[in-house]
PDB file of N, CA and C in Angstrom:
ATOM      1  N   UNK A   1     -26.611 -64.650 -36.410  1.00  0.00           N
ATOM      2  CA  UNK A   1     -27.505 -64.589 -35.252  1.00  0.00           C
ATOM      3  C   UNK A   1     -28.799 -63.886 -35.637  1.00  0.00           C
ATOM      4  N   UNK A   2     -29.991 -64.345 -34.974  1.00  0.00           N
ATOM      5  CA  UNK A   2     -31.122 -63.809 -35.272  1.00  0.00           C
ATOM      6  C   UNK A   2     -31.273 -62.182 -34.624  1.00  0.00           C
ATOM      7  N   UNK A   3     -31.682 -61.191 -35.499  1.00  0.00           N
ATOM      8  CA  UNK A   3     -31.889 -59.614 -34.861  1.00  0.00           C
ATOM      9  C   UNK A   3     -33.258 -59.464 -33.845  1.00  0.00           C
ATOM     10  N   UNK A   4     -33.808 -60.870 -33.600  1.00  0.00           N
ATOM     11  CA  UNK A   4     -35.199 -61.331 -33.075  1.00  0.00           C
ATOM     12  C   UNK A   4     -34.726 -61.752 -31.911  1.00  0.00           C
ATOM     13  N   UNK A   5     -33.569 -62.043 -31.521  1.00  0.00           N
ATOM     14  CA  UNK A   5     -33.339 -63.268 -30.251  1.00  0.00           C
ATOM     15  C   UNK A   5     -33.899 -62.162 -28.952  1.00  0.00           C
ATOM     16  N   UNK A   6     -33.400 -60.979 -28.774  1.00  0.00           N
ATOM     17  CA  UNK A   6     -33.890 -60.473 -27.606  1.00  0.00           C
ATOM     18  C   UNK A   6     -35.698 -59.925 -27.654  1.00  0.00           C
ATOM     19  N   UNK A   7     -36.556 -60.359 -28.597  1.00  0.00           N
ATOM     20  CA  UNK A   7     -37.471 -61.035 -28.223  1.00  0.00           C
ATOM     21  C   UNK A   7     -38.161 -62.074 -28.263  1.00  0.00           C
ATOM     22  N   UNK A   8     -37.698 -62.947 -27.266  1.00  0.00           N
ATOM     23  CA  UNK A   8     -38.023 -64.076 -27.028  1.00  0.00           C
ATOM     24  C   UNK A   8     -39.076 -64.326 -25.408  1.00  0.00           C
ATOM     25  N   UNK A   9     -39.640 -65.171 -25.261  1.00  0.00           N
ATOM     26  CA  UNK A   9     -40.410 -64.553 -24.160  1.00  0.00           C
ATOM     27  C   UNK A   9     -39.477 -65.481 -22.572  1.00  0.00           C
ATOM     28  N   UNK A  10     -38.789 -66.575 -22.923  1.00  0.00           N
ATOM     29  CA  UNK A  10     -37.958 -67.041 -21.307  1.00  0.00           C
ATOM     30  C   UNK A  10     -38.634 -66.886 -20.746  1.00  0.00           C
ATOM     31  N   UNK A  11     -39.443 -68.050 -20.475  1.00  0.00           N
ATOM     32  CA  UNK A  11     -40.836 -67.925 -19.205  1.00  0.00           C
ATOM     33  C   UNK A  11     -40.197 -68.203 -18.205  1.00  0.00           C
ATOM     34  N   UNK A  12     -38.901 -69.218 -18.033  1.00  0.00           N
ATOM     35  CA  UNK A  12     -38.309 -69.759 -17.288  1.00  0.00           C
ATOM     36  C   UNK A  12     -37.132 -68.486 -16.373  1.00  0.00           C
ATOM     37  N   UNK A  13     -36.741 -67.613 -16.648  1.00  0.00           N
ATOM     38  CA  UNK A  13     -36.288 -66.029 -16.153  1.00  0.00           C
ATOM     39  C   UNK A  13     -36.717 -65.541 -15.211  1.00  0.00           C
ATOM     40  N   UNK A  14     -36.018 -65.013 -14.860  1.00  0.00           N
ATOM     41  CA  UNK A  14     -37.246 -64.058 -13.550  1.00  0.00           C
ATOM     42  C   UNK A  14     -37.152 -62.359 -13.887  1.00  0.00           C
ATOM     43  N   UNK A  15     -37.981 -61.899 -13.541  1.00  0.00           N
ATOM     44  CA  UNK A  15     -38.796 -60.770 -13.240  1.00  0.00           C
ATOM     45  C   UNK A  15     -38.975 -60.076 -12.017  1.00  0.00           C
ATOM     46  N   UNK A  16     -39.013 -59.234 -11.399  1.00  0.00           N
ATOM     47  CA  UNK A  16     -38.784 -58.863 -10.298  1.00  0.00           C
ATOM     48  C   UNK A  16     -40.855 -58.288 -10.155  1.00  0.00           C
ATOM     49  N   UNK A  17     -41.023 -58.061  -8.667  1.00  0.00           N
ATOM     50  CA  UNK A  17     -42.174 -57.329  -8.197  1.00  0.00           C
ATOM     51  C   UNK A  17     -42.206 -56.144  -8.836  1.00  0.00           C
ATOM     52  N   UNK A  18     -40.863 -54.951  -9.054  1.00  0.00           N
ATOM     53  CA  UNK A  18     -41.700 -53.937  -8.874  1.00  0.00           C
ATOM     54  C   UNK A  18     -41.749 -54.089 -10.522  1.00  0.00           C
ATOM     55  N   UNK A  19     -41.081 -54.844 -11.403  1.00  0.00           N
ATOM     56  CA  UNK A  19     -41.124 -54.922 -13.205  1.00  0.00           C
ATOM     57  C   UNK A  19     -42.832 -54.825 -13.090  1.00  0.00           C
ATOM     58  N   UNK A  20     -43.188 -55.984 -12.759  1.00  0.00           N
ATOM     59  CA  UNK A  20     -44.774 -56.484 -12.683  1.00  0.00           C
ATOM     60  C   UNK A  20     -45.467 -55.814 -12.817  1.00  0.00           C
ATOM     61  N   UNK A  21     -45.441 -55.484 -11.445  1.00  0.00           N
ATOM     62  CA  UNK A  21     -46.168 -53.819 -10.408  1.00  0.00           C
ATOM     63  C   UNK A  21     -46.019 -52.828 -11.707  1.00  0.00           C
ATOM     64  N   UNK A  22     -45.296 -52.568 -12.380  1.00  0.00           N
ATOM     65  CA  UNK A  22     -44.957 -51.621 -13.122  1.00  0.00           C
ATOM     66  C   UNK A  22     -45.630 -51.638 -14.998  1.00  0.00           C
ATOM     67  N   UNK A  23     -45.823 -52.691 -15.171  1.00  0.00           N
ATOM     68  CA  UNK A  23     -46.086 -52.999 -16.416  1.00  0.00           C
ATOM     69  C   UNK A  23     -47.522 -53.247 -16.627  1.00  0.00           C
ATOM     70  N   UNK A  24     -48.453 -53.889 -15.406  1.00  0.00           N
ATOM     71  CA  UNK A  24     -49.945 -54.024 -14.979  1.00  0.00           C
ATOM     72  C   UNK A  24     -50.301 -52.730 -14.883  1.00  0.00           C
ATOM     73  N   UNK A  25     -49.513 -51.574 -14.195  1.00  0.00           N
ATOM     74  CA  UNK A  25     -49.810 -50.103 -14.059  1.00  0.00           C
ATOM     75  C   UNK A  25     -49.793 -49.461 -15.710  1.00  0.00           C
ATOM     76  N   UNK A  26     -49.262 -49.494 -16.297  1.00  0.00           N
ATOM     77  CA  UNK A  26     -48.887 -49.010 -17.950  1.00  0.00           C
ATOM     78  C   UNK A  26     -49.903 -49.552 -18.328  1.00  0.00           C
ATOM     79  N   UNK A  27     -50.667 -50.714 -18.231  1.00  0.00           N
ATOM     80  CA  UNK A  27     -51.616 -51.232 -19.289  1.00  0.00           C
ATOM     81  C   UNK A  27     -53.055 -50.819 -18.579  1.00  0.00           C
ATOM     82  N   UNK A  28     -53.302 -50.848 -17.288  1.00  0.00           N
ATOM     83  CA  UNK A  28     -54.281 -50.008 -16.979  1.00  0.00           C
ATOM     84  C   UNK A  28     -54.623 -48.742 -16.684  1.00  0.00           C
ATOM     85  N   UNK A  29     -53.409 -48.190 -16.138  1.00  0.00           N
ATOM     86  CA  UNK A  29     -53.439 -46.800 -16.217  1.00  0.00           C
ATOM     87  C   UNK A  29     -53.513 -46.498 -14.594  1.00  0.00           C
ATOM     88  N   UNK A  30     -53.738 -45.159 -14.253  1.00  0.00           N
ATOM     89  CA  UNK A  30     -54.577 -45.159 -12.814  1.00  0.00           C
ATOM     90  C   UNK A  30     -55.791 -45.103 -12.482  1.00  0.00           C
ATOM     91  N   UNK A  31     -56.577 -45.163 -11.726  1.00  0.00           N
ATOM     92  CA  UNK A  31     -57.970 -45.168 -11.236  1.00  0.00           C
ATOM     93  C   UNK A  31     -57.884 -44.403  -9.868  1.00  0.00           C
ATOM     94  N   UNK A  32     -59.149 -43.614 -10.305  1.00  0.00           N
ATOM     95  CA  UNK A  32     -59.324 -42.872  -9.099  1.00  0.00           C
ATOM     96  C   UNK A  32     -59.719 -43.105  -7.888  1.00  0.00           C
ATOM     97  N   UNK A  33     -59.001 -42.998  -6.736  1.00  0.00           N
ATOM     98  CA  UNK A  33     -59.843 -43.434  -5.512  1.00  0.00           C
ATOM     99  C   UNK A  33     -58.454 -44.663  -4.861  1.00  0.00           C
ATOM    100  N   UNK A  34     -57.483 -44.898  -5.807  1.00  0.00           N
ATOM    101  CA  UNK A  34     -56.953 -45.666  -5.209  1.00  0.00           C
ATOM    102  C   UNK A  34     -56.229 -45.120  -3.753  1.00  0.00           C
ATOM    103  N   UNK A  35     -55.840 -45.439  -2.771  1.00  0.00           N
ATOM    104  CA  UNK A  35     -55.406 -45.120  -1.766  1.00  0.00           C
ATOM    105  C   UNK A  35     -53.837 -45.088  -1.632  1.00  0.00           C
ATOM    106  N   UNK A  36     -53.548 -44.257  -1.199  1.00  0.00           N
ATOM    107  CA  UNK A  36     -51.738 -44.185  -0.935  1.00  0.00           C
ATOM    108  C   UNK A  36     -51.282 -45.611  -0.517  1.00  0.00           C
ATOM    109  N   UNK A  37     -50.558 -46.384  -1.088  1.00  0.00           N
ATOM    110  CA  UNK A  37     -49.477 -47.482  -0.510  1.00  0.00           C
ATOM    111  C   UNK A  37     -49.163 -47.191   1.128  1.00  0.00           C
ATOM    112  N   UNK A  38     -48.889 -48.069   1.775  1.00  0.00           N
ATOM    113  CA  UNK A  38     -48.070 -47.911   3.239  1.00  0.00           C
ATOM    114  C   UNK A  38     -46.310 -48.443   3.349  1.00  0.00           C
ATOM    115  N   UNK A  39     -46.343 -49.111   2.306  1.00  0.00           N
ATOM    116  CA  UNK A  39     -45.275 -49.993   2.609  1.00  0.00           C
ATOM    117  C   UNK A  39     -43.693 -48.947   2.865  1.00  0.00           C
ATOM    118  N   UNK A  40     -43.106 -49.796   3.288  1.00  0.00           N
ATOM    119  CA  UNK A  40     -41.722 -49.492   3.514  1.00  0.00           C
ATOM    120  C   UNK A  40     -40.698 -49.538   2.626  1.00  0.00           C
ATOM    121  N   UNK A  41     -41.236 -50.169   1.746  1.00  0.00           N
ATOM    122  CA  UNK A  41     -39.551 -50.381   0.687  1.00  0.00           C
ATOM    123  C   UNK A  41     -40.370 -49.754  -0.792  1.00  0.00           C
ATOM    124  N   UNK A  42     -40.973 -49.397  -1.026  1.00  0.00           N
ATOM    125  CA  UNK A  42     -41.511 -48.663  -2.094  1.00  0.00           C
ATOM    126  C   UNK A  42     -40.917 -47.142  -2.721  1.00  0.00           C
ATOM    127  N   UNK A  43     -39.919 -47.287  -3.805  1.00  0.00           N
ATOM    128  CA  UNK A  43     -39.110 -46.125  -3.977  1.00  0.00           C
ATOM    129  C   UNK A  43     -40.272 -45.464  -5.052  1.00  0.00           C
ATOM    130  N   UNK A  44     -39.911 -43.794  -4.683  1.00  0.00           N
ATOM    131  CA  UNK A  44     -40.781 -42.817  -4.975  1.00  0.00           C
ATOM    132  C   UNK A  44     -41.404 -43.507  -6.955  1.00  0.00           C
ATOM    133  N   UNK A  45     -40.455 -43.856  -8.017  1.00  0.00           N
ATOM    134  CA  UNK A  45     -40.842 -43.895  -9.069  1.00  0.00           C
ATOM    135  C   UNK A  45     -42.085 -45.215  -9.610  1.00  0.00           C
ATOM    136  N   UNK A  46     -41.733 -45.843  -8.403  1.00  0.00           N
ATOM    137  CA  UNK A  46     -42.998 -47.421  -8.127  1.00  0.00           C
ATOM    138  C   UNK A  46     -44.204 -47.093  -7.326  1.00  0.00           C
ATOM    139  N   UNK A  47     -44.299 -45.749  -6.564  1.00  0.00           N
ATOM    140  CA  UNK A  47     -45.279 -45.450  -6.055  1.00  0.00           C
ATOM    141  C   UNK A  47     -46.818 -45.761  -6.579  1.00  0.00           C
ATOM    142  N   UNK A  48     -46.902 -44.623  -7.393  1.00  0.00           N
ATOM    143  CA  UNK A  48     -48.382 -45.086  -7.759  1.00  0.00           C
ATOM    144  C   UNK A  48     -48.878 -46.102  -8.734  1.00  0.00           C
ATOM    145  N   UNK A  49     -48.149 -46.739  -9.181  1.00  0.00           N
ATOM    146  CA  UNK A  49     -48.106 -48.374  -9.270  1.00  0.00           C
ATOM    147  C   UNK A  49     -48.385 -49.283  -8.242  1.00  0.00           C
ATOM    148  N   UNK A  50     -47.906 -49.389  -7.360  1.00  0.00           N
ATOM    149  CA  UNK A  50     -48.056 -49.670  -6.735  1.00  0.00           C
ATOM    150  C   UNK A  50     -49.641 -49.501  -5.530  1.00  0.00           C
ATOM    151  N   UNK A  51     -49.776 -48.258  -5.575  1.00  0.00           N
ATOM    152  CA  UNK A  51     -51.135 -47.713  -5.328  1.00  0.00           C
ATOM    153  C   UNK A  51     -51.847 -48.835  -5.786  1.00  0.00           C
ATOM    154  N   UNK A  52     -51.978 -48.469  -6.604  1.00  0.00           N
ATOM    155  CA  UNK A  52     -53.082 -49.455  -8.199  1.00  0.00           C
ATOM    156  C   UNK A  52     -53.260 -50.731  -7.805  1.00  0.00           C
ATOM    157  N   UNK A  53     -51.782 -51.568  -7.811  1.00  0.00           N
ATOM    158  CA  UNK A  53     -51.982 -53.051  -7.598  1.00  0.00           C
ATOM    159  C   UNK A  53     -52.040 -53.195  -6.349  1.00  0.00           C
ATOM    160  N   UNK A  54     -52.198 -52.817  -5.344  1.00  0.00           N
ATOM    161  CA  UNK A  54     -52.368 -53.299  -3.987  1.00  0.00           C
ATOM    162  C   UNK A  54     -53.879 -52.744  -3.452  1.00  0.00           C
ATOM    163  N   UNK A  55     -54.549 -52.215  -4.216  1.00  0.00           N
ATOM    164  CA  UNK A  55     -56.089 -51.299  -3.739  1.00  0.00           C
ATOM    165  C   UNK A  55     -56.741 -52.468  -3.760  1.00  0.00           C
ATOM    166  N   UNK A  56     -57.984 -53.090  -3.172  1.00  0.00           N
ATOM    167  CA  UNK A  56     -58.680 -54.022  -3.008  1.00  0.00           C
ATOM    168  C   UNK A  56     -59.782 -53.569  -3.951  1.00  0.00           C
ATOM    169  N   UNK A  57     -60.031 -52.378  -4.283  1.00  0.00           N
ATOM    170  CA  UNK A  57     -61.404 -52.214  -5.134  1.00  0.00           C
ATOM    171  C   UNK A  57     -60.915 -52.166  -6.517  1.00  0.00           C
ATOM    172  N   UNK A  58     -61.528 -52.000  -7.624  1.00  0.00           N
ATOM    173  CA  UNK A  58     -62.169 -53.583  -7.745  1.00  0.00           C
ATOM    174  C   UNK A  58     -61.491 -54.782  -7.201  1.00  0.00           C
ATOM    175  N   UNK A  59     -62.702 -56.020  -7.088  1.00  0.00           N
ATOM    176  CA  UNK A  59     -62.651 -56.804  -6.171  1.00  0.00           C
ATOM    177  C   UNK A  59     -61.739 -57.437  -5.332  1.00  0.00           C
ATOM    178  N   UNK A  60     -60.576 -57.493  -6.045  1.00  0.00           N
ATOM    179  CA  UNK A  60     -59.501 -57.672  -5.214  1.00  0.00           C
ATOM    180  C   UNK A  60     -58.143 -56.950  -5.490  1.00  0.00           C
ATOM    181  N   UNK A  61     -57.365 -57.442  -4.510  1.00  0.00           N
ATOM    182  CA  UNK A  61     -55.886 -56.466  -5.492  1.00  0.00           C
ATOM    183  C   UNK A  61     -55.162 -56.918  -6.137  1.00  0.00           C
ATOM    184  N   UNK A  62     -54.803 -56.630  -7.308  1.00  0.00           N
ATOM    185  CA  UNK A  62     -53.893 -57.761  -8.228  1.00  0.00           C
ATOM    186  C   UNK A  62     -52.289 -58.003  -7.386  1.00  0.00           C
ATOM    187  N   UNK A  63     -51.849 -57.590  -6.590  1.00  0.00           N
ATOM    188  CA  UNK A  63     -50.467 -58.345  -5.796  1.00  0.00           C
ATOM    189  C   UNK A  63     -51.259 -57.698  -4.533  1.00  0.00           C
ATOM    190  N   UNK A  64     -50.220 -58.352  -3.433  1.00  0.00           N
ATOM    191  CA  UNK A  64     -50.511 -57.892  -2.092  1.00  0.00           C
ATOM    192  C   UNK A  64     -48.807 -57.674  -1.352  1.00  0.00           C
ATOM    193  N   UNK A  65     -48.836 -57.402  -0.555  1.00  0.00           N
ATOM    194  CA  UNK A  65     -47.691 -56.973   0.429  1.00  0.00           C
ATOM    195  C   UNK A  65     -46.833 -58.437   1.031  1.00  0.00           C
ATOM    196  N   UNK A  66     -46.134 -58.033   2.110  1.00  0.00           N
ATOM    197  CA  UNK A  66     -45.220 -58.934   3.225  1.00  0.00           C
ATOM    198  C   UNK A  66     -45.308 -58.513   4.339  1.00  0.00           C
ATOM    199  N   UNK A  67     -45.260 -58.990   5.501  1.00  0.00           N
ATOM    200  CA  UNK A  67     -45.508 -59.381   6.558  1.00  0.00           C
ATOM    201  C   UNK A  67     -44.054 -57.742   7.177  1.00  0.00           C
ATOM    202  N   UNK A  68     -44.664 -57.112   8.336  1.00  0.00           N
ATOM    203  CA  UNK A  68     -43.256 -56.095   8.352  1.00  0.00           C
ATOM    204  C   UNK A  68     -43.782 -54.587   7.125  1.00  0.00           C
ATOM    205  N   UNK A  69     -45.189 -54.947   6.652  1.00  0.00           N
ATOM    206  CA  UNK A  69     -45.252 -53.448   5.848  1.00  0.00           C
ATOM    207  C   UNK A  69     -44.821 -53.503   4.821  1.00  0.00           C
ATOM    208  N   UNK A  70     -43.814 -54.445   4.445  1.00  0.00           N
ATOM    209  CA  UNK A  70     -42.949 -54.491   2.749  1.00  0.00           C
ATOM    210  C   UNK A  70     -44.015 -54.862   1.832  1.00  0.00           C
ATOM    211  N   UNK A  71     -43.527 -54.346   0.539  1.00  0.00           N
ATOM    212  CA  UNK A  71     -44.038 -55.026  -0.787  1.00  0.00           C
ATOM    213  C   UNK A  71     -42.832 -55.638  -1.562  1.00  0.00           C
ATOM    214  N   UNK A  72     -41.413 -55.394  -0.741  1.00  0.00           N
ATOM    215  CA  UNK A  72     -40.384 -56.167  -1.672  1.00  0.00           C
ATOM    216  C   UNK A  72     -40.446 -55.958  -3.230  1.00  0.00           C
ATOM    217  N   UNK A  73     -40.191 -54.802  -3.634  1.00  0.00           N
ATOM    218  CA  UNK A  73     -40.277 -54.805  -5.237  1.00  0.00           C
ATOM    219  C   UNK A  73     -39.219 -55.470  -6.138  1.00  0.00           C
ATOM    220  N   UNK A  74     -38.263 -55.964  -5.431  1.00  0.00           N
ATOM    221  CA  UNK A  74     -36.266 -55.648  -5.948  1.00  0.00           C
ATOM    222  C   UNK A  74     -36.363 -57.599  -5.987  1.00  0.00           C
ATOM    223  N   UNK A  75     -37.950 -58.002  -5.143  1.00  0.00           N
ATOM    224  CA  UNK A  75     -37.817 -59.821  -5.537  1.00  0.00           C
ATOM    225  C   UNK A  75     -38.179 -60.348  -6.529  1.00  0.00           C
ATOM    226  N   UNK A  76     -37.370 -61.149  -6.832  1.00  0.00           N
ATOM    227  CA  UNK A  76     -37.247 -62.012  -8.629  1.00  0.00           C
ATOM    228  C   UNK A  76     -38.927 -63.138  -8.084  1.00  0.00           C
ATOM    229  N   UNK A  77     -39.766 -62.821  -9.040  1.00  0.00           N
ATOM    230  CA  UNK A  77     -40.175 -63.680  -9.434  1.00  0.00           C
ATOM    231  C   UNK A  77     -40.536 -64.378 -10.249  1.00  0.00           C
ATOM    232  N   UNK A  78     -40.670 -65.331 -10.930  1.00  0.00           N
ATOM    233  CA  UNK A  78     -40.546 -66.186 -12.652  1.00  0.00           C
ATOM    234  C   UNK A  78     -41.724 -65.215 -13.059  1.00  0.00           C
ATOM    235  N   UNK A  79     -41.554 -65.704 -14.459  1.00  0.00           N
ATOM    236  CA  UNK A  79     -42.653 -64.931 -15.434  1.00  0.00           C
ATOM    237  C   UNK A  79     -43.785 -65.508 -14.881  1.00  0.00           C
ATOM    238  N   UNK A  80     -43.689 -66.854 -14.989  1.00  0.00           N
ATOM    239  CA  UNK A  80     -45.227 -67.558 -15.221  1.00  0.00           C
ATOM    240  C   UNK A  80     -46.150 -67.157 -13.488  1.00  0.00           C
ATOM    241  N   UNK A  81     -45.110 -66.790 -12.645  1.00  0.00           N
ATOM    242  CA  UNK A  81     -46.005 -66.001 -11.884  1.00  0.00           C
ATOM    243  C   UNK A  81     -46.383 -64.739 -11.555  1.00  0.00           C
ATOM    244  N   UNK A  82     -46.542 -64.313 -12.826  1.00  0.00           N
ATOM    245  CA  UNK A  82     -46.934 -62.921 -13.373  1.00  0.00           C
ATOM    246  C   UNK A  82     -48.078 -62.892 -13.802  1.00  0.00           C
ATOM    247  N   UNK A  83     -49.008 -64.510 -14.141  1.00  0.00           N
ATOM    248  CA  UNK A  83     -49.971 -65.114 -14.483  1.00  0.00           C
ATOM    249  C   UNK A  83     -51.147 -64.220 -13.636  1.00  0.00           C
ATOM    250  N   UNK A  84     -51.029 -64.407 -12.297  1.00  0.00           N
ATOM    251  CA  UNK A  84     -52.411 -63.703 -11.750  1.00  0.00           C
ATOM    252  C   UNK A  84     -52.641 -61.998 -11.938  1.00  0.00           C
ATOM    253  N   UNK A  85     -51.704 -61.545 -11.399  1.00  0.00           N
ATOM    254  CA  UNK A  85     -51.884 -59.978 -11.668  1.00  0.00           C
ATOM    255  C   UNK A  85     -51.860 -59.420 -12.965  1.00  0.00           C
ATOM    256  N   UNK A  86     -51.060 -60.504 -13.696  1.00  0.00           N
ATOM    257  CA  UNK A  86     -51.871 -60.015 -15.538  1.00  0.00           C
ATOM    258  C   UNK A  86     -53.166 -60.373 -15.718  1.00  0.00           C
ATOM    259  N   UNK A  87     -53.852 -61.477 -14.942  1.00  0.00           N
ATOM    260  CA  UNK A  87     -54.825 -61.885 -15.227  1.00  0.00           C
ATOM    261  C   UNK A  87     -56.194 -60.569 -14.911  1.00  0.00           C
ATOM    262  N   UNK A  88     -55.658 -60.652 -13.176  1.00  0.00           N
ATOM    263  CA  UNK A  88     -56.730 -59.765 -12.660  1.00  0.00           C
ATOM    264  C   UNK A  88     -56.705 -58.271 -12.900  1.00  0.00           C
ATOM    265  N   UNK A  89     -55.425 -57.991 -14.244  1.00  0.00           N
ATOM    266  CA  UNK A  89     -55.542 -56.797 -14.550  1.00  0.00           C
ATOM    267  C   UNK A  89     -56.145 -56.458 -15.716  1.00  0.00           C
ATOM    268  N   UNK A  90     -56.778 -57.926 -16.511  1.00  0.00           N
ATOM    269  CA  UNK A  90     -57.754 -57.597 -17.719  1.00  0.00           C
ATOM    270  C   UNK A  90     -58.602 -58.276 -18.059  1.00  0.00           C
ATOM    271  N   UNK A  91     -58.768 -59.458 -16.782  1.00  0.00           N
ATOM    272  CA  UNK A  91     -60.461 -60.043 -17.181  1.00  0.00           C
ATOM    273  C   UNK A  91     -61.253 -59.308 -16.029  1.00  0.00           C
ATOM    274  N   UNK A  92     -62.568 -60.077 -16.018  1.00  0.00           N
ATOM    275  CA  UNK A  92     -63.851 -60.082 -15.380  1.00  0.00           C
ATOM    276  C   UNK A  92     -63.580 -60.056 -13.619  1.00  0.00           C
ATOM    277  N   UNK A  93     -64.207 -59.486 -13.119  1.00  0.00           N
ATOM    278  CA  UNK A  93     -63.726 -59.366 -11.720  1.00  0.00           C
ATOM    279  C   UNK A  93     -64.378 -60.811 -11.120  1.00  0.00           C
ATOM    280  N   UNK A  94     -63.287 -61.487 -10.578  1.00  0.00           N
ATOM    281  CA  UNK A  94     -63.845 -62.969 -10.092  1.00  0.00           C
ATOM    282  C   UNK A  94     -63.420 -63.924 -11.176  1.00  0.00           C
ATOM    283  N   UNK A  95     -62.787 -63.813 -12.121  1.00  0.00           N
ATOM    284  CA  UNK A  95     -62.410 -64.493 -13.236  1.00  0.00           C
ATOM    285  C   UNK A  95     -60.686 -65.403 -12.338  1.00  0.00           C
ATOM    286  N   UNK A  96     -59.737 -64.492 -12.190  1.00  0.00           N
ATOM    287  CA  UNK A  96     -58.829 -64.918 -11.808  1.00  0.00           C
ATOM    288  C   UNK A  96     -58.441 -65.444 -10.163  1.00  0.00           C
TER     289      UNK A  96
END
């Protein structure tokens, strides 16, 4: 067996919100000014991650919320729609 297989990238897999939320936060870091989260299902260690990707400044927010106050972190979503909030977390503002 290859000592490589567990990295492989399985675009086809899922990923959950708060993985996302969490990994867009590590590669940018924090920024000041972001505003406290509101949501309801946001456990204390996704917090200011969460901050980050839901702030509208710069221009927009790389994820947004659910309807009810949630951000649902614990929902699977595929890799390949991980596409925008990786996007809008390292190009040009208005790019993605």
């Amino acid at each position: 067996m290859n000592s490589f297989a567990y990295l492989t990238f399985r675009p086809k897999t899922s990923i959950n919100r708060g993985q996302i939320t969490r990994v867009t936060y590590r590669i940018q870091g924090s920024f000041p000014g972001a505003p406290p989260n509101t949501f309801t299902d946001v456990p204390a260690w996704l917090d200011t991650a969460v901050d980050r990707a839901t702030w509208s400044s710069p221009p927009s927010p790389l994820m947004t919320g659910y309807p009810g106050n949630t951000f649902r972190p614990d929902l699977d979503i595929r890799r390949e729609q991980t596409a925008r909030p990786t996007c809008r977390a390292n190009a040009d503002p208005g790019t993605c």
